[in-house]
Protein backbone atom coordinates (compact mmCIF):
# COMPACT_ATOMS: atom_id res chain seq x y z
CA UNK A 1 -72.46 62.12 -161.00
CA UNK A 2 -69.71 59.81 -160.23
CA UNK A 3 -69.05 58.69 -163.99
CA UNK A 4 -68.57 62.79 -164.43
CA UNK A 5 -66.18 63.48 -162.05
CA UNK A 6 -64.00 60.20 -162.80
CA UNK A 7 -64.72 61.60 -166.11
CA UNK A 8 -63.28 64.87 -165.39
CA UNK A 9 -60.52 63.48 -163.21
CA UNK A 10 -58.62 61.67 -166.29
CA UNK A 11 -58.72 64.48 -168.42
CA UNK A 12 -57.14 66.73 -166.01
CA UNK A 13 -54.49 63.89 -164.70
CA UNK A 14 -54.03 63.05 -169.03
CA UNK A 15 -53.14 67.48 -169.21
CA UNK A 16 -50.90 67.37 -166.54
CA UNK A 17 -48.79 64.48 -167.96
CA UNK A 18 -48.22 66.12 -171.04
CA UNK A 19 -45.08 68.30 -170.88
CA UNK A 20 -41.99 70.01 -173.28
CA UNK A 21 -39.31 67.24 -173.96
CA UNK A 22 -36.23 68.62 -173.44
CA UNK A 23 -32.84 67.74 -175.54
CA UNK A 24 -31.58 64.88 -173.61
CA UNK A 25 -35.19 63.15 -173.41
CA UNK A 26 -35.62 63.18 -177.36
CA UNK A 27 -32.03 62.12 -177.92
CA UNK A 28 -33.02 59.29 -175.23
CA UNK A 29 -35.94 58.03 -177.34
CA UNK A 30 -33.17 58.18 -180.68
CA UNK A 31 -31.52 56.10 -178.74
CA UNK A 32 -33.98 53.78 -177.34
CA UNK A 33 -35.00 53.46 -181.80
CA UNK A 34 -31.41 51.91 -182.65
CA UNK A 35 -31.46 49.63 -180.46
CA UNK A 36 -32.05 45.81 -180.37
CA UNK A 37 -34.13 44.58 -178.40
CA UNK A 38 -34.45 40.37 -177.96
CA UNK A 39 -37.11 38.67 -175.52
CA UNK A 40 -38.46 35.74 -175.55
CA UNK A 41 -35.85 34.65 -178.49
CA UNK A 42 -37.20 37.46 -180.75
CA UNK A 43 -35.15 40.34 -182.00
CA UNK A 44 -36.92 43.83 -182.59
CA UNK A 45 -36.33 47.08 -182.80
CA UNK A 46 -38.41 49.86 -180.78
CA UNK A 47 -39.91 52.31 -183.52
CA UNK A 48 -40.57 55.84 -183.92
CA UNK A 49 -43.66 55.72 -186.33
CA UNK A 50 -46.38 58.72 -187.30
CA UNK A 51 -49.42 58.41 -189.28
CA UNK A 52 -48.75 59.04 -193.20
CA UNK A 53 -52.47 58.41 -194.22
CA UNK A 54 -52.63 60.91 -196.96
CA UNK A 55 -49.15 62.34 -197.03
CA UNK A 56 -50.38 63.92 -193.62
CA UNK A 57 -46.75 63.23 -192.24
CA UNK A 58 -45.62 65.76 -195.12
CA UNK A 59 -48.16 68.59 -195.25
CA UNK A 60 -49.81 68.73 -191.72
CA UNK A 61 -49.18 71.29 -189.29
CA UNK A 62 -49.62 68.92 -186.52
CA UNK A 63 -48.05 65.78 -186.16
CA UNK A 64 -48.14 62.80 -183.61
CA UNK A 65 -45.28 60.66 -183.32
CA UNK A 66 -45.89 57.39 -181.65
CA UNK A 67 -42.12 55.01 -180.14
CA UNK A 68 -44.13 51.90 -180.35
CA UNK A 69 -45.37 50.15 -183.37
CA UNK A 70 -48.38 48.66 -181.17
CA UNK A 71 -49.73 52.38 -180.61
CA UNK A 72 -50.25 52.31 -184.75
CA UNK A 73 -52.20 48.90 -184.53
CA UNK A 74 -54.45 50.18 -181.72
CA UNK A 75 -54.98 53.61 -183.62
CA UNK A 76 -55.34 51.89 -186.51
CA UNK A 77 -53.23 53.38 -189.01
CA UNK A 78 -52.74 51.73 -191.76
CA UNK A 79 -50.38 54.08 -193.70
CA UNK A 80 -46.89 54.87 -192.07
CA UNK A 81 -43.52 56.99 -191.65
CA UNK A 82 -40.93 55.05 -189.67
CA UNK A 83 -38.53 57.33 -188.81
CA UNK A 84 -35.35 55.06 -188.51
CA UNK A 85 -32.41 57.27 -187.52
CA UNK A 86 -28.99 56.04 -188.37
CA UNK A 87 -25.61 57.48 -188.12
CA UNK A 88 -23.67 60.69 -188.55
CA UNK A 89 -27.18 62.43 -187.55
CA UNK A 90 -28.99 61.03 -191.13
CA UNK A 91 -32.61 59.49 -190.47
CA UNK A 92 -34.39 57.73 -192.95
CA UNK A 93 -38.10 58.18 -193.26
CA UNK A 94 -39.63 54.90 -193.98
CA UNK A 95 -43.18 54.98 -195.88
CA UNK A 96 -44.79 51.65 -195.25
CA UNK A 97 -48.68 50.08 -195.70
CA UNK A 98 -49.08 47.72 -193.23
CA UNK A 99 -53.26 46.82 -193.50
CA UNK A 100 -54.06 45.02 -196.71
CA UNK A 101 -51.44 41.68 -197.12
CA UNK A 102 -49.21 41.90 -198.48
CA UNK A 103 -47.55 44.45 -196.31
CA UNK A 104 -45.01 46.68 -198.09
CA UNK A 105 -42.63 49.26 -197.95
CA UNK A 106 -41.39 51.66 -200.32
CA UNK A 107 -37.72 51.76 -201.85
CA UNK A 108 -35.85 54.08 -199.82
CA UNK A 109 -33.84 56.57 -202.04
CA UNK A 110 -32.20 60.50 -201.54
CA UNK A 111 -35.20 61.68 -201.13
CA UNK A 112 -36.05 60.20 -197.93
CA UNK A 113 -33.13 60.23 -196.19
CA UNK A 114 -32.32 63.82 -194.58
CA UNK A 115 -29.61 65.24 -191.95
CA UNK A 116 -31.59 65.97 -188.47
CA UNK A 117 -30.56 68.85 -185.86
CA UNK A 118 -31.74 69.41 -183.16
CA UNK A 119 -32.05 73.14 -181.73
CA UNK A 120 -32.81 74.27 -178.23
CA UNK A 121 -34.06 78.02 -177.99
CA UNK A 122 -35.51 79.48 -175.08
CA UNK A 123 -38.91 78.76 -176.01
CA UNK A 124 -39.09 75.10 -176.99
CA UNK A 125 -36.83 72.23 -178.84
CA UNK A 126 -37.07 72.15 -182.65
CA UNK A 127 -36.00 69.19 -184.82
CA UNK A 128 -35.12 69.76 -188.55
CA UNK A 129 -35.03 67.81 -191.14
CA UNK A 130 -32.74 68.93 -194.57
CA UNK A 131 -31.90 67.00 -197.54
CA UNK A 132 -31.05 68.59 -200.83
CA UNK A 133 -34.74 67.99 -202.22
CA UNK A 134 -36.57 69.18 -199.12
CA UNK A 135 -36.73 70.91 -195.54
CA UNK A 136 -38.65 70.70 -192.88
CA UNK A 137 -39.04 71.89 -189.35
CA UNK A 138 -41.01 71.64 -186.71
CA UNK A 139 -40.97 72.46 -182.53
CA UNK A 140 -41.78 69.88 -180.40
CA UNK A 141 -44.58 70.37 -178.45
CA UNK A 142 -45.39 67.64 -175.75
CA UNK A 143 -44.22 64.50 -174.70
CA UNK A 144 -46.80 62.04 -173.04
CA UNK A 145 -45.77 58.78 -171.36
CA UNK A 146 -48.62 56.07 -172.47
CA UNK A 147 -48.97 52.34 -171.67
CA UNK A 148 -50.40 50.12 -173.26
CA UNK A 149 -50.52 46.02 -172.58
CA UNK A 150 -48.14 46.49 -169.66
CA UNK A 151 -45.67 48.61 -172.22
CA UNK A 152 -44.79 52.31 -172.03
CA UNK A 153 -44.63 54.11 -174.90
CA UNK A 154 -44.68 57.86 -175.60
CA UNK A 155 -46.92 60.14 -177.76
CA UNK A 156 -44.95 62.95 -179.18
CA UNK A 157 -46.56 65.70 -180.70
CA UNK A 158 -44.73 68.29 -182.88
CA UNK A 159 -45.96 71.67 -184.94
CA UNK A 160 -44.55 72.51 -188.22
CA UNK A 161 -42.45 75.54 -188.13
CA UNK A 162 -42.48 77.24 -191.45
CA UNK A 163 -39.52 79.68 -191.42
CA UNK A 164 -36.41 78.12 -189.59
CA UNK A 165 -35.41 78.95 -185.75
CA UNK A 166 -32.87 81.67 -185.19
CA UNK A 167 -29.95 79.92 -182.67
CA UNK A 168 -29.72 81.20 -179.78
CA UNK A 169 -28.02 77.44 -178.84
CA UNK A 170 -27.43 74.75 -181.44
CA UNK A 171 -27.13 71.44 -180.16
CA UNK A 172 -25.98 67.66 -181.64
């Protein structure tokens, strides 16, 4: 009886945490993925990385993206996106195999690198993607703050939006 109701306790406590991310917590996390990070004499960058087994980052309605590289070991995904923004609102999606050695990555060209936007509407916070070869869109849905070996990180799970928003209020 006691294993259920600790049981039921964490799922309800693991509902409540997950919430909307607003504007200025998403462009917090960008931020958070440019930068450098040294400790300990190492130098590393904080990742935004989703699962890519498949092409699922390309064709699924759901999506999971995950600000720590560690989250993708535990999960153990072997097939990647890194989504590596950069400048002048471009991001660079990153397709990498990181399970059999030798670990790779694959040439980034046009086609992976899109313009990003991201629109606030009354309803939720969308993030869209456009190059000249492709567009995608999707809302983001929740936000949950995670830790694992005495690191947060944060589970962010967006939904493909096939036809784009209307603006009510475009934001940068």
């Amino acid at each position: 009886m006691r294993i259920l109701k600790t049981t039921i306790l964490l799922l309800l406590t693991s509902v409540c945490f997950a919430q909307k991310i607003t504007k200025s917590e998403f462009k917090k996390i960008i931020k958070e993925s440019k930068t450098e990070v040294r400790k300990s004499g190492f130098s590393y960058y904080s990742q935004l990385i989703s699962n890519n087994k498949d092409s699922i980052f390309f064709t699924s309605k759901k999506i999971k993206i995950y600000s720590s590289e560690a989250a993708t070991r535990e999960k153990e995904i072997c097939r990647t996106i890194e989504l590596k923004f950069l400048r002048n609102k471009r991001v660079n999606f990153n397709d990498c195999q990181t399970c059999n050695e030798p670990s790779f990555c694959y040439v980034s060209t046009d086609k992976n690198i899109y313009r990003y936007r991201l629109r606030e509407m009354d309803d939720g916070l969308f993030l869209l993607f456009k190059n000249r070869f492709n567009e995608m869109n999707f809302e983001i849905t929740s936000l949950i703050k995670k830790e694992m070996d005495s690191r947060e990180y944060f589970e962010i799970t967006m939904e493909r939006v096939t036809q784009k928003p209307a603006a009510n209020k475009e934001l940068s």
